[in-house]
Protein backbone atom coordinates (compact mmCIF):
# COMPACT_ATOMS: atom_id res chain seq x y z
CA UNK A 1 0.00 0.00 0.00
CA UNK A 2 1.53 3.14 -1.08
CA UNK A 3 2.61 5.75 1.71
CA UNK A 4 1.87 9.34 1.90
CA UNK A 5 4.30 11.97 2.43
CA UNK A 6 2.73 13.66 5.77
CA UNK A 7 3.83 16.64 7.46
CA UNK A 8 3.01 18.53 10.97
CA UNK A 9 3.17 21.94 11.53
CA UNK A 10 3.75 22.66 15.22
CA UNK A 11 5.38 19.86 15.84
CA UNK A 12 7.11 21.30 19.23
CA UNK A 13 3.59 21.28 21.34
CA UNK A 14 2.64 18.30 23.41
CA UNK A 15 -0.01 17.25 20.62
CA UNK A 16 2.37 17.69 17.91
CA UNK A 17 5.06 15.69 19.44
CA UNK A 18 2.52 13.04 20.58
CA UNK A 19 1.15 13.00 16.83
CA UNK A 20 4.90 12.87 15.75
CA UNK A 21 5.39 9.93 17.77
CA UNK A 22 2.75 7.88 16.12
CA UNK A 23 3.81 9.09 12.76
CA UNK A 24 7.31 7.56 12.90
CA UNK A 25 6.22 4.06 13.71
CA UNK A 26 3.42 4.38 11.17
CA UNK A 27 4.64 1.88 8.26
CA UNK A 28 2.05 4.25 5.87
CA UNK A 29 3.51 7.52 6.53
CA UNK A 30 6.48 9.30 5.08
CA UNK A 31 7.28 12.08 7.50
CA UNK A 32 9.06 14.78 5.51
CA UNK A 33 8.07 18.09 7.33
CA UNK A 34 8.22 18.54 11.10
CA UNK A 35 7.89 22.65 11.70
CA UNK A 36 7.63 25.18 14.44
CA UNK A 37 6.67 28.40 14.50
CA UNK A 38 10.52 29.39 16.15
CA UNK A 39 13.56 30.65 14.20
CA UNK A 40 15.82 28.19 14.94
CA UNK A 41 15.10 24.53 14.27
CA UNK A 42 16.07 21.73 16.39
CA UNK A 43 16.69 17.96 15.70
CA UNK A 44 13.66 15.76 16.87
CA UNK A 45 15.19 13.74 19.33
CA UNK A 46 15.77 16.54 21.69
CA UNK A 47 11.49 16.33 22.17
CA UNK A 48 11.71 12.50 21.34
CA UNK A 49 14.72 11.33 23.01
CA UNK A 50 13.88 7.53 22.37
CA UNK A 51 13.79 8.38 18.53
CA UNK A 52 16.77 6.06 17.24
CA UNK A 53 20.14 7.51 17.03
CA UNK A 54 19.77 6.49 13.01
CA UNK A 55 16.29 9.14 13.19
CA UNK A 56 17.75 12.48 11.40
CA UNK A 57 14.50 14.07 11.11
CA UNK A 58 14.77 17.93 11.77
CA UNK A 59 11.97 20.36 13.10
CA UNK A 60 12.47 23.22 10.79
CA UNK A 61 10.99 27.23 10.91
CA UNK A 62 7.32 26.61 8.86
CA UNK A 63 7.56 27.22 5.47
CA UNK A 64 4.45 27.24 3.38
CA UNK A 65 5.72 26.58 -0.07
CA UNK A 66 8.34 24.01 1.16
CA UNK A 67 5.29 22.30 3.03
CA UNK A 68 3.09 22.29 -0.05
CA UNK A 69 6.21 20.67 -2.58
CA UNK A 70 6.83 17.78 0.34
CA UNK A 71 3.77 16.47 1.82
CA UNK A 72 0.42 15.06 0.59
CA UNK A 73 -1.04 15.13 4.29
CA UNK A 74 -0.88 18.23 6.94
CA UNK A 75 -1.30 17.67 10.01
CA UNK A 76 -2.11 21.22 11.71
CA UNK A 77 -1.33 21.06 15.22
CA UNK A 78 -1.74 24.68 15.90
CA UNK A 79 -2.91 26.77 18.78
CA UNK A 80 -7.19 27.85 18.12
CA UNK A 81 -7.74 30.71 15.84
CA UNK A 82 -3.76 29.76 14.12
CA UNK A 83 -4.85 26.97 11.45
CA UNK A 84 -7.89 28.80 10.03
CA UNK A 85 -4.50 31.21 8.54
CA UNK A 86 -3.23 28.55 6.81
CA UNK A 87 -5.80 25.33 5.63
CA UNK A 88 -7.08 26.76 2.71
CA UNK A 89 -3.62 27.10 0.93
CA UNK A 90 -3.06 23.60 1.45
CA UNK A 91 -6.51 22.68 -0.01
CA UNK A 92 -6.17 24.97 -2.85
CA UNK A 93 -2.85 22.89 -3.39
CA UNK A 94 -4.54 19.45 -3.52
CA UNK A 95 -3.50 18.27 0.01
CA UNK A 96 -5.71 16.88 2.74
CA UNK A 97 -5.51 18.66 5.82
CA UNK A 98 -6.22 17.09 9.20
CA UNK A 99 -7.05 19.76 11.54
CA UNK A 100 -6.36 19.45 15.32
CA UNK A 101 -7.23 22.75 16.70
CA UNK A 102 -10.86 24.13 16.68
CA UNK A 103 -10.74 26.12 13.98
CA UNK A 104 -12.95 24.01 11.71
CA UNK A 105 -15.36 21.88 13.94
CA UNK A 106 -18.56 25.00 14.57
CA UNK A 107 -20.13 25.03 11.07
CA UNK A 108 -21.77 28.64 12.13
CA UNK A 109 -19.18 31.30 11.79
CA UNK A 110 -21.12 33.63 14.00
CA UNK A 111 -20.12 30.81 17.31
CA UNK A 112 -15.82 32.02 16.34
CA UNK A 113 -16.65 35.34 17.79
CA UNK A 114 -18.65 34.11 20.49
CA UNK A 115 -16.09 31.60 22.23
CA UNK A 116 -13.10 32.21 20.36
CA UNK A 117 -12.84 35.98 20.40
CA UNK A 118 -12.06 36.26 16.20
CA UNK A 119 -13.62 36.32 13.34
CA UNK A 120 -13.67 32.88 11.19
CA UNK A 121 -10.64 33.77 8.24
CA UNK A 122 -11.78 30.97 6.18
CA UNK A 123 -15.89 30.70 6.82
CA UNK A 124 -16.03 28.72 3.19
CA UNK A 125 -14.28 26.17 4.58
CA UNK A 126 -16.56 25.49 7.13
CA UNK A 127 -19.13 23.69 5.82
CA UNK A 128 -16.62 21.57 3.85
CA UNK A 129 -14.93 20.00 6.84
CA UNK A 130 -16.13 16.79 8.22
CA UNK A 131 -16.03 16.02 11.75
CA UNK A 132 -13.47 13.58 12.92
CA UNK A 133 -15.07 12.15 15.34
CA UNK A 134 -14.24 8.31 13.21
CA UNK A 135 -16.91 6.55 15.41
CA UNK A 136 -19.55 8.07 14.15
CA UNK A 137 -18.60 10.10 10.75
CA UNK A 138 -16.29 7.39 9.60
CA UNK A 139 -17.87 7.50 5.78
CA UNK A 140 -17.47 11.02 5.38
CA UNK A 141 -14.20 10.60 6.88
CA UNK A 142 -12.85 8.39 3.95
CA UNK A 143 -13.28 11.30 1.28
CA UNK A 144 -12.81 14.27 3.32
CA UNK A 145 -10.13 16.89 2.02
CA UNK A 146 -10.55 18.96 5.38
CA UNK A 147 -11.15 17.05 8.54
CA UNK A 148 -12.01 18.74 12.00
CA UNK A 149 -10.59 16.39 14.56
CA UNK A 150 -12.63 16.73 17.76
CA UNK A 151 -11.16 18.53 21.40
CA UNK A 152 -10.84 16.40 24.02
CA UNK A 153 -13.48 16.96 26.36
CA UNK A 154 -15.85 17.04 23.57
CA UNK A 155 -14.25 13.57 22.26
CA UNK A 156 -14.97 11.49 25.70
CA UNK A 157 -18.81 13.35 25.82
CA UNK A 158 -19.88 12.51 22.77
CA UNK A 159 -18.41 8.86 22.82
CA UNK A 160 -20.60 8.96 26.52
CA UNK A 161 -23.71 10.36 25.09
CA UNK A 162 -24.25 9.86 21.57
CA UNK A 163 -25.83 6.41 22.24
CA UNK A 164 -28.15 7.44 24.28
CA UNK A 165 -29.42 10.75 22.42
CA UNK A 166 -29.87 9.08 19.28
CA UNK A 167 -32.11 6.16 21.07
CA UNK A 168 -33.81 8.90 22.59
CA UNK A 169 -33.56 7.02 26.17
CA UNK A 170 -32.37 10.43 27.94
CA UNK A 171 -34.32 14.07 28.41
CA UNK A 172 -32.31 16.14 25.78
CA UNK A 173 -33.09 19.49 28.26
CA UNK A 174 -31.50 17.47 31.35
CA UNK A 175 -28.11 16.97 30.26
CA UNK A 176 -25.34 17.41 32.87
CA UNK A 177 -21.25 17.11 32.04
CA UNK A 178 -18.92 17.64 34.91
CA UNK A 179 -15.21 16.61 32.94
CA UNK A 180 -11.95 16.53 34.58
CA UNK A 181 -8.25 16.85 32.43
CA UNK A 182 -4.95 17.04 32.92
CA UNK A 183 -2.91 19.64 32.69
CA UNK A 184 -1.62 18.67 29.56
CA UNK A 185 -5.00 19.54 27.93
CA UNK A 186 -4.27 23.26 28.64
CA UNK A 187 -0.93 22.78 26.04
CA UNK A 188 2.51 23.73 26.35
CA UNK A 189 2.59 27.63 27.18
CA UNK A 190 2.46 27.78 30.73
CA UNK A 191 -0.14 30.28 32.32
CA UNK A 192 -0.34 31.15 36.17
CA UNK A 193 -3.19 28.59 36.15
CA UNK A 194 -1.07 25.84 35.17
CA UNK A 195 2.22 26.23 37.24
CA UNK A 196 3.13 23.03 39.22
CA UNK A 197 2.28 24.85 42.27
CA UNK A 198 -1.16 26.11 41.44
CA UNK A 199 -1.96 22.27 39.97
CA UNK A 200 -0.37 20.29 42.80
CA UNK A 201 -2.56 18.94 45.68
CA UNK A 202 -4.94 20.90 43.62
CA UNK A 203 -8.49 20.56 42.05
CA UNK A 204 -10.38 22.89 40.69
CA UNK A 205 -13.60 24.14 38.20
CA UNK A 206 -12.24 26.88 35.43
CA UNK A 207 -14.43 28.01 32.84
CA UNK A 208 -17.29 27.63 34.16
CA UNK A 209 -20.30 28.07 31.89
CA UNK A 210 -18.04 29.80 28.75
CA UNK A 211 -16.10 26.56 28.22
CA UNK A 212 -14.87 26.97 24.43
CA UNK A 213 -15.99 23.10 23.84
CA UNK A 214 -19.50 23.70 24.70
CA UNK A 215 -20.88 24.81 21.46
CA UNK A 216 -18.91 21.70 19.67
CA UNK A 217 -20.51 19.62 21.81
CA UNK A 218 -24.00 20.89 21.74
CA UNK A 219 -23.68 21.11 17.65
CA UNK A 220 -23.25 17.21 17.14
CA UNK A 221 -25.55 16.46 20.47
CA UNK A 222 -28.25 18.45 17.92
CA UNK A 223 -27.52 16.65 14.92
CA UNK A 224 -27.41 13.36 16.76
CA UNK A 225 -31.34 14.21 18.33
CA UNK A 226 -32.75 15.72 14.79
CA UNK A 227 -33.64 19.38 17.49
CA UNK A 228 -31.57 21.44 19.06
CA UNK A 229 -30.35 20.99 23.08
CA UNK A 230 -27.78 22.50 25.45
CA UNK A 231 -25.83 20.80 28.01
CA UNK A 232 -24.60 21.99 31.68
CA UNK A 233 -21.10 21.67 30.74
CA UNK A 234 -18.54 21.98 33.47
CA UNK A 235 -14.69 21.10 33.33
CA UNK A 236 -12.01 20.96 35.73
CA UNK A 237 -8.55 20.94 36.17
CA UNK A 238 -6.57 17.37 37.57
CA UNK A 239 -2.85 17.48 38.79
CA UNK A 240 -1.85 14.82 36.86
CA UNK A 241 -0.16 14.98 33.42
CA UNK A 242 -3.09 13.12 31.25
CA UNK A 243 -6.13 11.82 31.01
CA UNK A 244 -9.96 12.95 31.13
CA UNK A 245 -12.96 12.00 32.87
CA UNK A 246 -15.98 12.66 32.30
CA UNK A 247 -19.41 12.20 34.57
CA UNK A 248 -22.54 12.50 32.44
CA UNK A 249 -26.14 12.52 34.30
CA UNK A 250 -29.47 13.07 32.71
CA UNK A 251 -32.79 12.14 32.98
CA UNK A 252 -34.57 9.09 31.59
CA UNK A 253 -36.74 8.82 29.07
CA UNK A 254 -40.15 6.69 30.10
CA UNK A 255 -39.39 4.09 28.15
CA UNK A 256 -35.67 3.63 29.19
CA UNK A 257 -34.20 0.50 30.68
CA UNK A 258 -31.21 -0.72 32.11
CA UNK A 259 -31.39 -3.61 29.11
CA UNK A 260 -32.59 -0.65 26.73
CA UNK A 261 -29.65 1.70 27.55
CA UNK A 262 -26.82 -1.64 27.43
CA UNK A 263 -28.23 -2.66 24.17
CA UNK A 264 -28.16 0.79 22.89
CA UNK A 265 -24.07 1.02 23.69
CA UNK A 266 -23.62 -2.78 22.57
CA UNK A 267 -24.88 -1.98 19.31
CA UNK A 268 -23.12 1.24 18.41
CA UNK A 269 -19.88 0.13 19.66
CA UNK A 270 -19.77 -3.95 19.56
CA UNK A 271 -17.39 -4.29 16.60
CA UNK A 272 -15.35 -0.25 17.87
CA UNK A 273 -11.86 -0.98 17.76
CA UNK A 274 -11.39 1.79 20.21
CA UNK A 275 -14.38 2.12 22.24
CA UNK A 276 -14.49 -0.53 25.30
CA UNK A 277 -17.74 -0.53 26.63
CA UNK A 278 -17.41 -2.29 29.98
CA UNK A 279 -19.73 -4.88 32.14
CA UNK A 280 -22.76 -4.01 34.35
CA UNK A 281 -21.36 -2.47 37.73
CA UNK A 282 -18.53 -1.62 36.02
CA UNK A 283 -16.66 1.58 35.15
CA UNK A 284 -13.26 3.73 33.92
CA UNK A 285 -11.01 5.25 35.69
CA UNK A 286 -7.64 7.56 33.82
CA UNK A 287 -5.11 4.63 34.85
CA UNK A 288 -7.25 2.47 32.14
CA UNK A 289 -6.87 4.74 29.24
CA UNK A 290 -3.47 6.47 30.02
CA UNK A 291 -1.14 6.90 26.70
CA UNK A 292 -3.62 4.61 24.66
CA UNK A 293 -6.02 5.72 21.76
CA UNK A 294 -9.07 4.01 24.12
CA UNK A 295 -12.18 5.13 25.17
CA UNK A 296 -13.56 3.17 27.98
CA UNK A 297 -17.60 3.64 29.09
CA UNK A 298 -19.52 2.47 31.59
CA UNK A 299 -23.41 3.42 32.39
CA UNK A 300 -25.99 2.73 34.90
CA UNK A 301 -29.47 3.61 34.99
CA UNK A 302 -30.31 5.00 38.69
CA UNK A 303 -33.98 3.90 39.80
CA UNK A 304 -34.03 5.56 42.56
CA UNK A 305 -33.48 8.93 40.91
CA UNK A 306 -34.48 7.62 37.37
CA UNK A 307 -31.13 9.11 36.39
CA UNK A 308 -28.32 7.89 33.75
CA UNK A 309 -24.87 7.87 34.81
CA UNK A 310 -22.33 7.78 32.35
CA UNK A 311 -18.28 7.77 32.80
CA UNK A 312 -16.19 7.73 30.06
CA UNK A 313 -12.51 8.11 29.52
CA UNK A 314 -9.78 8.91 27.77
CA UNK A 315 -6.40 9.85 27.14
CA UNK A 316 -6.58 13.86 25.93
CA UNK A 317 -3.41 13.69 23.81
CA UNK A 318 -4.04 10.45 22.30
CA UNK A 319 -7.68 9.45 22.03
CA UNK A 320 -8.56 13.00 22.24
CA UNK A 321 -5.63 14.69 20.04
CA UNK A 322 -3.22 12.55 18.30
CA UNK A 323 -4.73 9.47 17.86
CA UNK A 324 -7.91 10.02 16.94
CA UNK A 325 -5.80 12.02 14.21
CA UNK A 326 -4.20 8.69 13.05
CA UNK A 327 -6.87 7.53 13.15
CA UNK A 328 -9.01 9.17 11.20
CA UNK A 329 -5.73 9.56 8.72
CA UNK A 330 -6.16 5.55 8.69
CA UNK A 331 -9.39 5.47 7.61
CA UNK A 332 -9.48 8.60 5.10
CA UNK A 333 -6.61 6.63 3.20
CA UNK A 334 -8.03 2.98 4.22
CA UNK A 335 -5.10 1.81 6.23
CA UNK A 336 -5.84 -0.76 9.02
CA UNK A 337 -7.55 1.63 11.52
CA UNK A 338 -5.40 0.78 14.24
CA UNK A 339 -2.33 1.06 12.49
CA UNK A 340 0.58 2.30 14.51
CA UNK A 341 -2.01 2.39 17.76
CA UNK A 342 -2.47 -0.68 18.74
């Protein structure tokens, strides 16, 4: 099977060194551009150190014409509001562009102002991209040019909920998220928030109620349910490295079950190579996910409060960054979906 020239630009953040990672042990991918948005360049094994001595790959300064000669895949692994400066070129030039920051998941340019403070630079584009969320969009994923890979907290929500919403076995207005990260999910610039001595022996909401992932999640939640809903979407921060949890409650419909609600999980993720849905009684905790592309669920139906209780969790730079990236790069170009994951 032939391989594609790939290349990622930001290659120095935690995403885009996870992402390089899976790219070099990937026997379908040619890297050929690793680039950072510094003057000076420096060799890859300084962020990779277990790279082979034989590895002579380079992180160079970004270059957009060099990019466009020596790579048929780009991987944008830029900071929110960066990539929408720089997808459509590579579109224009014929190359698929996977898209890890937000920049392309809100199909309604009016949301950009709203939670991300700017103006969409490239609203054409949005109704082009497909969503990467491979569970669910996996057809449109195979002949996408721009793909949208999901953030992380939306990631482990959706994998939690979607099930459930598009059964119709939970109130759509009684949705409730509390999500937990590490601090890894905030990215590499450090911010007072973020210091190891704010985050140690620490634990704490941020956010609250303006969460940038809310609309993302609401948008597919929508689509999913045929109407439009909102969710009480809270996150916090964890003082560990990786890793996110997320506790979903909401009401039951009258004609939900505890059989209703397994069979509805068992048959949207019985043949997932990625999603584990686990036994009766049974649920995830960070430790099962850590540095894996997994998403492990487990659910409950509450009788005495005629609640839903979903956990689900994942791995923010791989599940919910890097590998879903792979990921959906594996099935766009119908490699072996778990190529270089499993």
């Amino acid at each position: 099977m032939q391989s594609k020239r790939v290349a990622v630009i930001g290659a120095t953040g935690y995403v885009g060194v996870e992402l390089t990672r899976f790219l070099l042990r990937h026997p379908h991918a040619q890297v050929t551009r690793l680039t950072t948005s510094q003057s000076q360049g420096v060799p890859m094994r300084t962020l990779l150190p277990e790279v082979h001595a034989s590895a002579q790959h380079q992180v160079v300064p970004y270059n957009k014409e060099d990019v466009i000669q020596n790579s048929d895949v780009v991987f944008l692994c830029l900071p929110h509001t960066e990539a929408m400066q720089h997808a459509e070129s590579f579109i224009n030039a014929g190359k698929v562009v996977i898209d890890l920051s937000a920049d392309f998941r809100l199909k309604n340019p009016a949301e950009y102002p709203v939670w991300y403070g700017v103006e969409h630079l490239a609203p054409a584009l949005l109704h082009k991209s497909v969503y990467g969320l491979t569970e669910f969009y996996r057809d449109t994923v195979k002949t996408a040019s721009l793909i949208a890979n999901p953030g992380c907290y939306p990631t482990a929500t959706l994998l939690g909920l979607l099930p459930l919403v598009k059964k119709k076995l939970i109130d759509l207005n009684s949705i409730v998220v509390n999500a937990a990260s590490g601090v890894s999910g905030a990215g590499k610039k450090p911010s007072a928030t973020t210091h190891f001595c704010e985050v140690h022996e620490n634990y704490f909401a941020y956010k609250v109620g303006k969460h940038q992932h809310t609309p993302e999640i609401e948008q597919i939640l929508s689509e999913a349910a045929g109407s439009s809903l909102k969710v009480d979407f809270t996150t916090h921060l964890l003082p560990v490295n990786r890793g996110i949890l997320a506790t979903i409650t909401a009401k039951k419909t009258a004609e939900a079950t505890e059989e209703k609600i397994r069979a509805a999980y068992e048959d949207f993720y019985g043949k997932s190579l990625f999603v584990r849905f686990r036994k009766a009684g049974e649920f995830p905790a960070l430790k099962d996910v850590q540095h894996s592309n997994f998403c492990d669920v487990g659910v409950m139906l509450n009788p005495r409060t005629n609640t839903v209780t979903v956990l689900s969790a994942i791995d923010n730079l791989v599940k919910g960054a890097a590998g879903q990236a792979i990921q959906n790069f594996n099935v766009r170009f119908g490699f072996e979906e778990g190529t270089a994951l499993l």
